[in-house]
C-alpha atoms as a PDB file:
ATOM      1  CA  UNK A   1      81.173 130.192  80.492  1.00  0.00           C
ATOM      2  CA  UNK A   2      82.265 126.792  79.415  1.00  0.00           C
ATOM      3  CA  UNK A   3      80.803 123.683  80.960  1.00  0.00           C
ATOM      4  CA  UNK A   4      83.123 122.596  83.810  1.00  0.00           C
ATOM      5  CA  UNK A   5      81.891 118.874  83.870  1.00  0.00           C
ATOM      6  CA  UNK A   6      84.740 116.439  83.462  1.00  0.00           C
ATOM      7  CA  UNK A   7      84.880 112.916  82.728  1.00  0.00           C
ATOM      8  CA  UNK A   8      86.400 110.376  84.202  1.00  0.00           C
ATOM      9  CA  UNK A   9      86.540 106.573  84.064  1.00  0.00           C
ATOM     10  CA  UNK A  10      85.871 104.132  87.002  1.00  0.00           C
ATOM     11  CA  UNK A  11      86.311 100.690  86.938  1.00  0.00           C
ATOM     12  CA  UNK A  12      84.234  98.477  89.560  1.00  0.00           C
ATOM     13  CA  UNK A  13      85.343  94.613  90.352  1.00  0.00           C
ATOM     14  CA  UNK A  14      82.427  92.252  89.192  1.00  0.00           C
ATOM     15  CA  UNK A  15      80.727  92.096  92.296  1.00  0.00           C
ATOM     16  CA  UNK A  16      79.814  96.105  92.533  1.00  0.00           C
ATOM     17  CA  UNK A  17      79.181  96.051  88.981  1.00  0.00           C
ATOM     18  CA  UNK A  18      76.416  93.598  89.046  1.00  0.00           C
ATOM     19  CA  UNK A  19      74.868  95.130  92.329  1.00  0.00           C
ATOM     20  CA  UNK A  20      75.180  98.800  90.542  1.00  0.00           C
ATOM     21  CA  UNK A  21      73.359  96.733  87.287  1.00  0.00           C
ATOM     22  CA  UNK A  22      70.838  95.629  89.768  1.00  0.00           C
ATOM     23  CA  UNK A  23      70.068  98.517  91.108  1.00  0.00           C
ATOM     24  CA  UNK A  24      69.754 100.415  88.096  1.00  0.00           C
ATOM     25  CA  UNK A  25      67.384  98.228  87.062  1.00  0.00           C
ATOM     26  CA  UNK A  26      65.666  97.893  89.895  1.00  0.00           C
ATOM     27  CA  UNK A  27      65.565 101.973  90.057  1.00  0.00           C
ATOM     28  CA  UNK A  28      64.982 102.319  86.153  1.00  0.00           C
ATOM     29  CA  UNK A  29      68.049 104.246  85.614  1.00  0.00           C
ATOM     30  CA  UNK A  30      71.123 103.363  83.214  1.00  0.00           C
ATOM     31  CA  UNK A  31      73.795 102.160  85.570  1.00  0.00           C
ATOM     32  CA  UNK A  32      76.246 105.298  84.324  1.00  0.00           C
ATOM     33  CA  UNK A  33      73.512 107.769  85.529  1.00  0.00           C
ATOM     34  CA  UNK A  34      72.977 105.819  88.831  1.00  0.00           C
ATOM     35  CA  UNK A  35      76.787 105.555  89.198  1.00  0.00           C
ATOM     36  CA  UNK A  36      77.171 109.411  88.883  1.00  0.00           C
ATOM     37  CA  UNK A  37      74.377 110.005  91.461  1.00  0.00           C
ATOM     38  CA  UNK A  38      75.964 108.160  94.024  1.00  0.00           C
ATOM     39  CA  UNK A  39      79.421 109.189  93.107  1.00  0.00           C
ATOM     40  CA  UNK A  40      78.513 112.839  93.530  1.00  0.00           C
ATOM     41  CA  UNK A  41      76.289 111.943  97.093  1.00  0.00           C
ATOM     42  CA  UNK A  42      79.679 110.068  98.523  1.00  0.00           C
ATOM     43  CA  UNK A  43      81.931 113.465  97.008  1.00  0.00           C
ATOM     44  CA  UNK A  44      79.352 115.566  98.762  1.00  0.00           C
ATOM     45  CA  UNK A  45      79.520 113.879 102.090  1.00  0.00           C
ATOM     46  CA  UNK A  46      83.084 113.599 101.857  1.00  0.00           C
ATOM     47  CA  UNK A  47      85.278 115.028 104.685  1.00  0.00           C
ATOM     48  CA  UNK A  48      88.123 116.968 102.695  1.00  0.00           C
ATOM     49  CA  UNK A  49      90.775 117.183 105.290  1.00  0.00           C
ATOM     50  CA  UNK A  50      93.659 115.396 104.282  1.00  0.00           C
ATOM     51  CA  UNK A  51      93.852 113.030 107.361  1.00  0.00           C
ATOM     52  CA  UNK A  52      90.233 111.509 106.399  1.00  0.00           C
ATOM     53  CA  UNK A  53      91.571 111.726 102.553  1.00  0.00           C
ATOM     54  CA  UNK A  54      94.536 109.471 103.560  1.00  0.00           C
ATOM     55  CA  UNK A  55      91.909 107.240 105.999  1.00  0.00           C
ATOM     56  CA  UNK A  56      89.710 106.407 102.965  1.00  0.00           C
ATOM     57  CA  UNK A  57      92.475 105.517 100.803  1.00  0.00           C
ATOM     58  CA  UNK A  58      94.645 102.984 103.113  1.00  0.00           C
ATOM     59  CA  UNK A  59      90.548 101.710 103.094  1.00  0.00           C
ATOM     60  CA  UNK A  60      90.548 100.528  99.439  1.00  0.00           C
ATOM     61  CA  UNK A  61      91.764  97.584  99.250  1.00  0.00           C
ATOM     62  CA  UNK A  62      95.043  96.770  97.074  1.00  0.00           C
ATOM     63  CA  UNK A  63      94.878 100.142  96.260  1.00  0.00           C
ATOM     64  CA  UNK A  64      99.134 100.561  97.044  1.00  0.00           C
ATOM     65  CA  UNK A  65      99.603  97.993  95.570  1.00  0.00           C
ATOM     66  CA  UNK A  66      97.799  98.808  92.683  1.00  0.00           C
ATOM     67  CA  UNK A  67      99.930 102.278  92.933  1.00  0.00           C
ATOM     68  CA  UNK A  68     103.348 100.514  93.286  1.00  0.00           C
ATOM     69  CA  UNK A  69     102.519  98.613  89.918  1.00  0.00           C
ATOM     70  CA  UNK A  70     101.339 101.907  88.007  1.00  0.00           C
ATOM     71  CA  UNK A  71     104.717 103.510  89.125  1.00  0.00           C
ATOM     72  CA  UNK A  72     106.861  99.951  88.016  1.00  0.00           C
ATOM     73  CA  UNK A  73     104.862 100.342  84.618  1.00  0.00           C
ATOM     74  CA  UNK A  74     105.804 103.739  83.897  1.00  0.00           C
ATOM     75  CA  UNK A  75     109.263 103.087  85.104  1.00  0.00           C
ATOM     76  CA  UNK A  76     109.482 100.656  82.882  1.00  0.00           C
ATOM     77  CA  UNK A  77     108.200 102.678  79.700  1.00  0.00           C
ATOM     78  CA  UNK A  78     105.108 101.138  79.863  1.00  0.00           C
ATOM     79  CA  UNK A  79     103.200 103.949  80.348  1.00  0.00           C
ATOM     80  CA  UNK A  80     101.109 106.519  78.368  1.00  0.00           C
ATOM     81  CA  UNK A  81     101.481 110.343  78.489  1.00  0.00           C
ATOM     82  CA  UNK A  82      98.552 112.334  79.035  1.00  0.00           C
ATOM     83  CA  UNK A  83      99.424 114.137  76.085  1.00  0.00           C
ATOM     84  CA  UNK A  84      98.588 111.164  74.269  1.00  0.00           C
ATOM     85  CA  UNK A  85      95.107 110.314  76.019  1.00  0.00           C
END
């Protein structure tokens, strides 16, 4: 069987970068593999009905927002397929 890992990219504002950097080095762990661990601990604990689902995402801040200017940018032809990533 193929390996069903997947990869995806996450982008952190500067202040939870620096305390993930701090705590990977305060742990002795690159930041990516720290990252993952505590990615896959909050995915583990997470409650998957869809009323929590929506919950945590009206939590992150400027995250419509953020979602309103995606869909402008594609609109707009400024977007990339996934066929071409």
């Amino acid at each position: 069987m193929a390996d069903a890992a997947a990869r995806f990219n996450v982008q952190l504002d500067e202040r939870r970068a620096q305390k993930l950097r701090a705590l990977a080095e305060r742990t002795h762990v690159p930041p990516g593999t720290l990252a993952r661990s505590l990615l896959c601990t909050a995915l583990d604990e997470a409650d998957p009905e869809p009323s929590s689902i929506v919950a945590l995402l009206d939590s992150i801040p400027g995250a419509l927002e953020r979602a309103n200017q995606g869909l402008r940018e594609i609109n707009s032809g400024k977007g990339i397929s996934l066929d071409d990533l």
